[in-house]
N, C-alpha and C. Protein backbone atom coordinates (compact mmCIF):
# COMPACT_ATOMS: atom_id res chain seq x y z
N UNK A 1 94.17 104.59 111.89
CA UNK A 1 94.76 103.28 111.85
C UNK A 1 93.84 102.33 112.58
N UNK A 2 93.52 101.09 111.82
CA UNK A 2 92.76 99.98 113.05
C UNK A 2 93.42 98.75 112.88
N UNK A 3 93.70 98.17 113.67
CA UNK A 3 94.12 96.91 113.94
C UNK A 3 93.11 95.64 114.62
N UNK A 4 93.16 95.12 113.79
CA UNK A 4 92.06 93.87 114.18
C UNK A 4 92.30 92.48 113.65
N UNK A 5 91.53 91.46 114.33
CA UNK A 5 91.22 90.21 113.31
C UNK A 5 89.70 90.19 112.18
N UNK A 6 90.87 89.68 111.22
CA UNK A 6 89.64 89.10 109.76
C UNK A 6 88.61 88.78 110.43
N UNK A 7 87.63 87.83 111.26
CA UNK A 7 86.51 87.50 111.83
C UNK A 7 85.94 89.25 112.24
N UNK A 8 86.40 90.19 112.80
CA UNK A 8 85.71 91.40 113.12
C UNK A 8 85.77 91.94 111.85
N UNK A 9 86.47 91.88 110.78
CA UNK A 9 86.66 93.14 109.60
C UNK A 9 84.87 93.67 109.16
N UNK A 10 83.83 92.96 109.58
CA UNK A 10 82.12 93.41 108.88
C UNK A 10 82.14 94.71 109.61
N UNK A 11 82.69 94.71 110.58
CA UNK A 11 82.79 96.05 111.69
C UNK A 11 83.37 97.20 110.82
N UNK A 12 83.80 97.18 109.73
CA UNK A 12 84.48 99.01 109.28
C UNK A 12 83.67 98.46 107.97
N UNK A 13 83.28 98.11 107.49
CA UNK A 13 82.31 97.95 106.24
C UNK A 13 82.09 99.47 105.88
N UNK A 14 81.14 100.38 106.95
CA UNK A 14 80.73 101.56 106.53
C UNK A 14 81.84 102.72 106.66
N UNK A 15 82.86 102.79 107.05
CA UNK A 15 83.59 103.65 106.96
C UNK A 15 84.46 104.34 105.42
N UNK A 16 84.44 103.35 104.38
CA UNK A 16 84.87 103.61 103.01
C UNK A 16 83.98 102.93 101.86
N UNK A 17 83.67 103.40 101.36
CA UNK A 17 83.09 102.02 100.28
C UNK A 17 84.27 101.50 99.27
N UNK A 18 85.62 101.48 99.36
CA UNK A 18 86.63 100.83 98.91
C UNK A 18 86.85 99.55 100.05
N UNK A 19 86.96 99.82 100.89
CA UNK A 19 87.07 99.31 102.27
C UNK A 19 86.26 98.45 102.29
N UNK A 20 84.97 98.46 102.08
CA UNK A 20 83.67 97.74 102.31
C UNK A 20 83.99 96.34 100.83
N UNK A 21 84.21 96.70 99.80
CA UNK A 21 84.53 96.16 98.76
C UNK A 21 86.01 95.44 99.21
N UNK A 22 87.38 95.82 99.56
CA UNK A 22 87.99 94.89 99.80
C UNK A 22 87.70 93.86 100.68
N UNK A 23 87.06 94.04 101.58
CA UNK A 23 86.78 93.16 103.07
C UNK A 23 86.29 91.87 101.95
N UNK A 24 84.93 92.42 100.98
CA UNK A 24 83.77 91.73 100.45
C UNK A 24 85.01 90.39 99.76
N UNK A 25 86.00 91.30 98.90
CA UNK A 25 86.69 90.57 98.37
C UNK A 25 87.60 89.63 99.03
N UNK A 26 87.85 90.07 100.08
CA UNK A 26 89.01 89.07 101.30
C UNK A 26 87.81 87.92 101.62
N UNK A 27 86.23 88.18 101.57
CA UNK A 27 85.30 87.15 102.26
C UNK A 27 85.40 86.00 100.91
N UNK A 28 85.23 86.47 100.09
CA UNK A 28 85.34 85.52 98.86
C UNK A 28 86.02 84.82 98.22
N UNK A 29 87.52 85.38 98.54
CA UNK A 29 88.01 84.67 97.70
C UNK A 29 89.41 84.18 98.54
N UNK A 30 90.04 82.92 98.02
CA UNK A 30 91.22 82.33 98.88
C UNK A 30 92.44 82.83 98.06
N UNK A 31 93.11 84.03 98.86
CA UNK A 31 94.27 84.22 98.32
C UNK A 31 95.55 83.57 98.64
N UNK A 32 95.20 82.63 99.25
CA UNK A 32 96.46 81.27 99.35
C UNK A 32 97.05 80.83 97.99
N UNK A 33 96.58 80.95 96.81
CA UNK A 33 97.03 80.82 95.61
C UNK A 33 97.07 81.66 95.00
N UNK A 34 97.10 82.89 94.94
CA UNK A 34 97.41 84.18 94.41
C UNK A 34 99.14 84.12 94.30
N UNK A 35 99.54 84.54 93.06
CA UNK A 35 100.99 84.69 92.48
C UNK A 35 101.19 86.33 93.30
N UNK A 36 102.42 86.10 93.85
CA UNK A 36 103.10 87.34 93.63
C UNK A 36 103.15 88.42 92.88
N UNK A 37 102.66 89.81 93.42
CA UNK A 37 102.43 90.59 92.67
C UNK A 37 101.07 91.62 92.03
N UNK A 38 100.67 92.30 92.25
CA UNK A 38 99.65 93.09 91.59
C UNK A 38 98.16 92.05 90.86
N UNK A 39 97.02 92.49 91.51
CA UNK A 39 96.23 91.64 91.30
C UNK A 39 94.74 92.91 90.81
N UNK A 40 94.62 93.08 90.11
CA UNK A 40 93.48 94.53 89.58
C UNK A 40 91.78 93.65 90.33
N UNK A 41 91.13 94.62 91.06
CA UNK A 41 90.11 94.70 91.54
C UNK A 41 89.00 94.96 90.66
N UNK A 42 89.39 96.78 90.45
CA UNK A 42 88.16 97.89 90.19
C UNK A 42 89.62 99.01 90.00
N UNK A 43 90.09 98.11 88.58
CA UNK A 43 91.22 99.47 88.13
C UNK A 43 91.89 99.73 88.82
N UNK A 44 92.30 100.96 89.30
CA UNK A 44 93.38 101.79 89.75
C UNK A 44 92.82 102.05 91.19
N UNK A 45 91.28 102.02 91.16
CA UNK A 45 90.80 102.64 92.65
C UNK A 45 91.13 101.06 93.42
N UNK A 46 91.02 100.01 93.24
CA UNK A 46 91.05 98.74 94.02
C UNK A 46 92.08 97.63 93.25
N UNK A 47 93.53 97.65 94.31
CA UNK A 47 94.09 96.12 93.75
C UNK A 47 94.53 96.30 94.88
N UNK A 48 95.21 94.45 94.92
CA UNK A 48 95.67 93.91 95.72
C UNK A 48 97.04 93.43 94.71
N UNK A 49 98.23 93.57 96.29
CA UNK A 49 99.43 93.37 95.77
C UNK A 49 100.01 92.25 97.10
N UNK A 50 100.01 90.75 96.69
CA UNK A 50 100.75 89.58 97.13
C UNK A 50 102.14 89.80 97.48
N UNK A 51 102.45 89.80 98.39
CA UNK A 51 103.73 89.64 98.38
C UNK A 51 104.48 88.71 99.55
N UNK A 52 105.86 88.49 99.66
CA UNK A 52 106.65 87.31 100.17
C UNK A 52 108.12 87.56 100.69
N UNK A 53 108.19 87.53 101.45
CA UNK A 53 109.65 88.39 102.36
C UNK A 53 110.34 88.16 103.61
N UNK A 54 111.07 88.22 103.87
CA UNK A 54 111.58 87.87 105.20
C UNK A 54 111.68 89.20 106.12
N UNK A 55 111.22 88.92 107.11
CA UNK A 55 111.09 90.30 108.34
C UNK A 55 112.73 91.19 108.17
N UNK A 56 112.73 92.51 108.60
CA UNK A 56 113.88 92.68 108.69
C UNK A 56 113.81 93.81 109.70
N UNK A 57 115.48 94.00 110.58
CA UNK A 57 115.71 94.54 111.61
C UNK A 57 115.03 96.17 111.37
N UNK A 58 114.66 97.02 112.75
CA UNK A 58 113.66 98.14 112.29
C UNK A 58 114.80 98.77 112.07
N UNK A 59 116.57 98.89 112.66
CA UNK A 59 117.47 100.22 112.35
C UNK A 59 117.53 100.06 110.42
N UNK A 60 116.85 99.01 109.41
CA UNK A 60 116.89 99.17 108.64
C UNK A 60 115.79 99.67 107.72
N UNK A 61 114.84 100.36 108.40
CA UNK A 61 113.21 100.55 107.44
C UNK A 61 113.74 102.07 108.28
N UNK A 62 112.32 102.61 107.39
CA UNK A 62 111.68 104.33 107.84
C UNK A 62 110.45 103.91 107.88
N UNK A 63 109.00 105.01 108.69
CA UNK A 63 107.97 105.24 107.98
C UNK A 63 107.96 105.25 106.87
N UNK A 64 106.70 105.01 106.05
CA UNK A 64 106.12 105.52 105.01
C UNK A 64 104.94 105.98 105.05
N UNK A 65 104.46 106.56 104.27
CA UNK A 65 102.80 107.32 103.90
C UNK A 65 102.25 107.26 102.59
N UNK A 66 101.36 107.15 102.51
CA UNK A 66 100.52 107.44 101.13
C UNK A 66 99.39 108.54 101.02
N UNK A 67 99.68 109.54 100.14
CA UNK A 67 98.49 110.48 100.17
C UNK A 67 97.29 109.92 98.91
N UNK A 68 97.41 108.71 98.03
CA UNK A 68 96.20 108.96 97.43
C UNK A 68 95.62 107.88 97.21
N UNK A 69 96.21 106.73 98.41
CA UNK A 69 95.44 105.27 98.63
C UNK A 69 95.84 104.72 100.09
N UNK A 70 94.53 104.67 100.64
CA UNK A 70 94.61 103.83 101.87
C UNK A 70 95.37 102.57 101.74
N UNK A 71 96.04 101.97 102.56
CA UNK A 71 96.35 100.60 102.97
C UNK A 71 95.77 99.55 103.82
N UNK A 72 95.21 98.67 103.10
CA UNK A 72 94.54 97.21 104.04
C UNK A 72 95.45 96.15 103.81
N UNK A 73 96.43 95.82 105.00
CA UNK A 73 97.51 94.82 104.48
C UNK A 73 96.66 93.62 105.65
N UNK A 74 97.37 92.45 105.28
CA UNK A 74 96.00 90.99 105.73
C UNK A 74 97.62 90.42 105.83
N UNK A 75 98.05 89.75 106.98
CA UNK A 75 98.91 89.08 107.01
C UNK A 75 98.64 87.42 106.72
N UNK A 76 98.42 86.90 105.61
CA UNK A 76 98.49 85.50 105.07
C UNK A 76 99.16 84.42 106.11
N UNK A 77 100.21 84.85 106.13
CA UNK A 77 101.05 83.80 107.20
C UNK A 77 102.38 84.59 107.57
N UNK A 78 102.88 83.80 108.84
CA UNK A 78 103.91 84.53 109.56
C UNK A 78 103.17 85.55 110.13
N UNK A 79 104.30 86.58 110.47
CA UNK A 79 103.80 87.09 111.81
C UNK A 79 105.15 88.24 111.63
N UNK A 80 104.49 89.91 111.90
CA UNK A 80 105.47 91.15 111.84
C UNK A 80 104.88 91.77 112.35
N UNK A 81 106.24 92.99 113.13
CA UNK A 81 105.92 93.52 113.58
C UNK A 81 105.79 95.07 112.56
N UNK A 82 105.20 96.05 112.89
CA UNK A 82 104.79 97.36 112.55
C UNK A 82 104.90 98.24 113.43
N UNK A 83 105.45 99.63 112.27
CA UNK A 83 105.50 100.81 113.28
C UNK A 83 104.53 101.62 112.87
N UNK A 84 104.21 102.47 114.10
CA UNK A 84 102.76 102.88 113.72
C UNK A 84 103.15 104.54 113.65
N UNK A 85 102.86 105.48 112.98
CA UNK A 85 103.05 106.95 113.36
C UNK A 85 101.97 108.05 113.14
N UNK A 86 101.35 107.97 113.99
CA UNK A 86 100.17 109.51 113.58
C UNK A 86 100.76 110.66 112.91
N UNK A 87 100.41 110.61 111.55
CA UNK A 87 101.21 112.06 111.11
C UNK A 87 100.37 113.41 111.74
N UNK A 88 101.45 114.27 112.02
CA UNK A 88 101.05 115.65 112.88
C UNK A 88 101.88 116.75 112.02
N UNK A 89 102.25 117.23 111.27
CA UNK A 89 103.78 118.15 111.14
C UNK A 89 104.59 117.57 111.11
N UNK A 90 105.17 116.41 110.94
CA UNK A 90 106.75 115.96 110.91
C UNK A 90 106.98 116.43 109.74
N UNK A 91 108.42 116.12 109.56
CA UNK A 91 108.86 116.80 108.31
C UNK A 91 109.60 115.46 107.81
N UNK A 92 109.25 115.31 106.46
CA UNK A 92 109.28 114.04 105.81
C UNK A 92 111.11 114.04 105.52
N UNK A 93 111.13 112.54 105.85
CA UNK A 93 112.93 112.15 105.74
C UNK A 93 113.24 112.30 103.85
N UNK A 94 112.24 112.08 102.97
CA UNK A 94 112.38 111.96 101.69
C UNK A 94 110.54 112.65 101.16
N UNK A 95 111.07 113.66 100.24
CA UNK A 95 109.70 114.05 99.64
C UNK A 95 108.52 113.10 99.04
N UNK A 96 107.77 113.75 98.71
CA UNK A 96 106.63 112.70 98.05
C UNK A 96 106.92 112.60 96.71
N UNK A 97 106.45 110.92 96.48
CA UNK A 97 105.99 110.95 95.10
C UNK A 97 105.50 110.73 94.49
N UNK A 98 104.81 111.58 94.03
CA UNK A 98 103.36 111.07 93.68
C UNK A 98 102.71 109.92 92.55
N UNK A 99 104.25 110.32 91.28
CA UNK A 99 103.74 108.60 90.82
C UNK A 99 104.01 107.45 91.67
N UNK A 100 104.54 106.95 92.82
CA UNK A 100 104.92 106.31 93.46
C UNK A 100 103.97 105.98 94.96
N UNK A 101 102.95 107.45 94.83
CA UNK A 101 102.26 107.33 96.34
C UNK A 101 103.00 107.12 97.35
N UNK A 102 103.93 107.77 97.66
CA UNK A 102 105.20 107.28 98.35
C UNK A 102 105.76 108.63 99.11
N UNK A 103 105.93 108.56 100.75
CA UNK A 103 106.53 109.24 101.30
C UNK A 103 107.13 108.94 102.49
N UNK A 104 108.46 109.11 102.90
CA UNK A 104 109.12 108.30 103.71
C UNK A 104 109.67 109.75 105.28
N UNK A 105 109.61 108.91 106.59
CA UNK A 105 109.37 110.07 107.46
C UNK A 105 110.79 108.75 108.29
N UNK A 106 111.82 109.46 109.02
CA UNK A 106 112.62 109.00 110.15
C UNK A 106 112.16 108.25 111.29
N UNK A 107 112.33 107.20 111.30
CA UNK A 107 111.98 106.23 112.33
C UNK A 107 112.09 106.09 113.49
N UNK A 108 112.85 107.43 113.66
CA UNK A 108 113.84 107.74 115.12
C UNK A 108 112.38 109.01 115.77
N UNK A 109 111.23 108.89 114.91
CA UNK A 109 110.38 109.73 115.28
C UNK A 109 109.52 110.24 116.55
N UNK A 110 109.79 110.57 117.62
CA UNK A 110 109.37 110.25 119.36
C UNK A 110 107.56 110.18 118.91
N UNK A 111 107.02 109.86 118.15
CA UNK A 111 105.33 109.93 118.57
C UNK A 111 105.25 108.24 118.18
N UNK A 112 106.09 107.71 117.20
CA UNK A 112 105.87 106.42 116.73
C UNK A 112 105.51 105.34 117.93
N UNK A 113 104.55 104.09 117.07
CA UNK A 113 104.98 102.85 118.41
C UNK A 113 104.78 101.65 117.21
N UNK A 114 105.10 100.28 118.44
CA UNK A 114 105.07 99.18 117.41
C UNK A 114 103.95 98.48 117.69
N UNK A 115 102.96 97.58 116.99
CA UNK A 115 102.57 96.43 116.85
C UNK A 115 103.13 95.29 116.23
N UNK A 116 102.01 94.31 116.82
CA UNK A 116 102.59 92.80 116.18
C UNK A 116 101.22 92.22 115.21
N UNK A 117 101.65 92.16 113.81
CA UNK A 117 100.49 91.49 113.72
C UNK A 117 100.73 90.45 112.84
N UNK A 118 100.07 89.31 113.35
CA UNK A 118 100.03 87.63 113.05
C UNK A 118 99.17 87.32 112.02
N UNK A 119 99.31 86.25 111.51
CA UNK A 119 98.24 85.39 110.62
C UNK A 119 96.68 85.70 111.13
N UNK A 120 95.99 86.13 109.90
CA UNK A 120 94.43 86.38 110.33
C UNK A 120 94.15 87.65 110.76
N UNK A 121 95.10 88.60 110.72
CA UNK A 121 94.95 90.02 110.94
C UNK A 121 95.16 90.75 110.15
N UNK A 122 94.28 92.32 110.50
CA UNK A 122 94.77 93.36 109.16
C UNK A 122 94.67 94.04 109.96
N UNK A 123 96.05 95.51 109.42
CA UNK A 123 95.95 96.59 109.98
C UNK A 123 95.01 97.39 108.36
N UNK A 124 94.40 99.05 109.06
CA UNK A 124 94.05 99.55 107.95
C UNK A 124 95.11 100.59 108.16
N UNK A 125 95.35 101.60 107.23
CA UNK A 125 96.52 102.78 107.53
C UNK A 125 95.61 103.69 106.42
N UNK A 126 95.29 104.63 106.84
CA UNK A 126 95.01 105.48 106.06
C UNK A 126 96.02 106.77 105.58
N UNK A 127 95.75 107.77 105.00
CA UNK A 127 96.91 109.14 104.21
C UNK A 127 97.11 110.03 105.91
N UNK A 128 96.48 109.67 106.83
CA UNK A 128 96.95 110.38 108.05
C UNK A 128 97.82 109.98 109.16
N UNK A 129 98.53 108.56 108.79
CA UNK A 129 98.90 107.34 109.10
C UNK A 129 100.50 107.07 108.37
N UNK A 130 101.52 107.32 109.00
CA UNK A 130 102.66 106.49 108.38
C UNK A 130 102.84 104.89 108.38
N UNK A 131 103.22 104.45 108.18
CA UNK A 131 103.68 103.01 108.93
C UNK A 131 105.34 102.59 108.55
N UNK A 132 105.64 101.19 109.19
CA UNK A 132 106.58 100.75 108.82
C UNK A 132 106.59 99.15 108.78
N UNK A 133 106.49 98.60 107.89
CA UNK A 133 106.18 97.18 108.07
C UNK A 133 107.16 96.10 107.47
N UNK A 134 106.93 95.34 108.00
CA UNK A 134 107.93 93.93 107.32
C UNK A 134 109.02 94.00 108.36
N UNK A 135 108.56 94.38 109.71
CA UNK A 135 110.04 94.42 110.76
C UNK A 135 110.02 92.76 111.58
N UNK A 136 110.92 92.28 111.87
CA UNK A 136 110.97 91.49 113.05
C UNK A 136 112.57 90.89 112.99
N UNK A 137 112.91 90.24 114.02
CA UNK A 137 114.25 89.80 113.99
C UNK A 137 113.78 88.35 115.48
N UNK A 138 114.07 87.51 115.19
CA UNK A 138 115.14 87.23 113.63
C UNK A 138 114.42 87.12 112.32
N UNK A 139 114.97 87.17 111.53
CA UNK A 139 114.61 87.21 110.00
C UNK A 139 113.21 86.25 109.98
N UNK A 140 111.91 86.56 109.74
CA UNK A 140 110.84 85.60 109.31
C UNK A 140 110.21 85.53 108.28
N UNK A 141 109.92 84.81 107.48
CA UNK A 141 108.84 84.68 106.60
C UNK A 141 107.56 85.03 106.47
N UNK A 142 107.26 85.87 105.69
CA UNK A 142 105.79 86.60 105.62
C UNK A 142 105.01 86.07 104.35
N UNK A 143 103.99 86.28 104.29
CA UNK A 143 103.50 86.30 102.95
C UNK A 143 102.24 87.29 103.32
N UNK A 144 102.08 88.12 102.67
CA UNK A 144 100.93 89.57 102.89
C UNK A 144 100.64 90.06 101.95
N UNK A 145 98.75 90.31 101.96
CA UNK A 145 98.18 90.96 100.88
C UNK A 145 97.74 92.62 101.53
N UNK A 146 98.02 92.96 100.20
CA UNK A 146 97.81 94.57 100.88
C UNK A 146 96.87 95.53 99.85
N UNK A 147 95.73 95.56 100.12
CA UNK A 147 95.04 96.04 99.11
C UNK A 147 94.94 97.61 99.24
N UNK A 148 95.31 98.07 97.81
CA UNK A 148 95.69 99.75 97.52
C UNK A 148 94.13 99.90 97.52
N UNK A 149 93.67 101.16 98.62
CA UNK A 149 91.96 101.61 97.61
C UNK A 149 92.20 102.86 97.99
N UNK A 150 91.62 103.25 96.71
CA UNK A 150 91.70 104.91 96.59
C UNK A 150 91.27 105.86 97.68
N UNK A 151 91.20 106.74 98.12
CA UNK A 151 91.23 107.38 99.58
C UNK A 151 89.88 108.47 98.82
């Protein structure tokens, strides 16, 4: 997991070459006008998905995980908090699925913690990495791009 500001992101360039390619794409282009919704990169290995929401309380989210695409979410505007969970052995609250890339773990988990992250920041989450995002109270407005790249 890394947590940082957009101005440092040249710093993980070499760690993925999906990674290196979204950053390239976050340098280029203004997704302030990007529609809601699924945006194709490089196919299936690289998109970005816009989205728009109001924060919500954490007794209502779980972790999640993905085993076959990293997560680079870029908070646009507003400001949420995240739960963070090193996967070790837990035993998942809901199985995987794999058309879905989707696996959900209990939030009540003792290794978890939270961050906050604001406008101008990205966390990365990789397949070893749960998270939980879109939390805060009271209810706030987000708007966040989160680019899927293949692991």
């Amino acid at each position: 997991m890394i947590l940082d500001r957009l101005e440092h992101a040249d710093r993980y360039l070499a760690i993925h070459p999906g990674i290196a390619k979204a950053i390239s794409y976050l340098e280029h282009k203004d997704l302030s006008g990007y529609e809601v919704g699924k945006h194709v990169i490089d196919g299936e290995n690289l998109f970005v998905i816009i989205d728009e929401y109001e924060t919500v309380a954490v007794e209502t989210t779980e972790y999640e995980s993905h085993k076959t695409y990293i997560d680079l979410q870029v908070v646009l505007k507003g400001q949420e908090d995240m739960g963070i969970l090193p996967l070790n052995g837990q035993i998942p609250s809901k199985a995987y699925n794999p058309e879905k890339d989707f696996q959900l773990f209990s939030r009540d988990e003792p290794n978890g913690f939270m961050i906050t992250v604001t406008e101008g920041m990205f966390a990365i989450f990789f397949p070893t990495d749960a998270h939980m995002p879109c939390i805060g109270v009271p209810a706030r407005p987000v708007r966040k791009a989160v680019f899927k790249i293949r692991a």
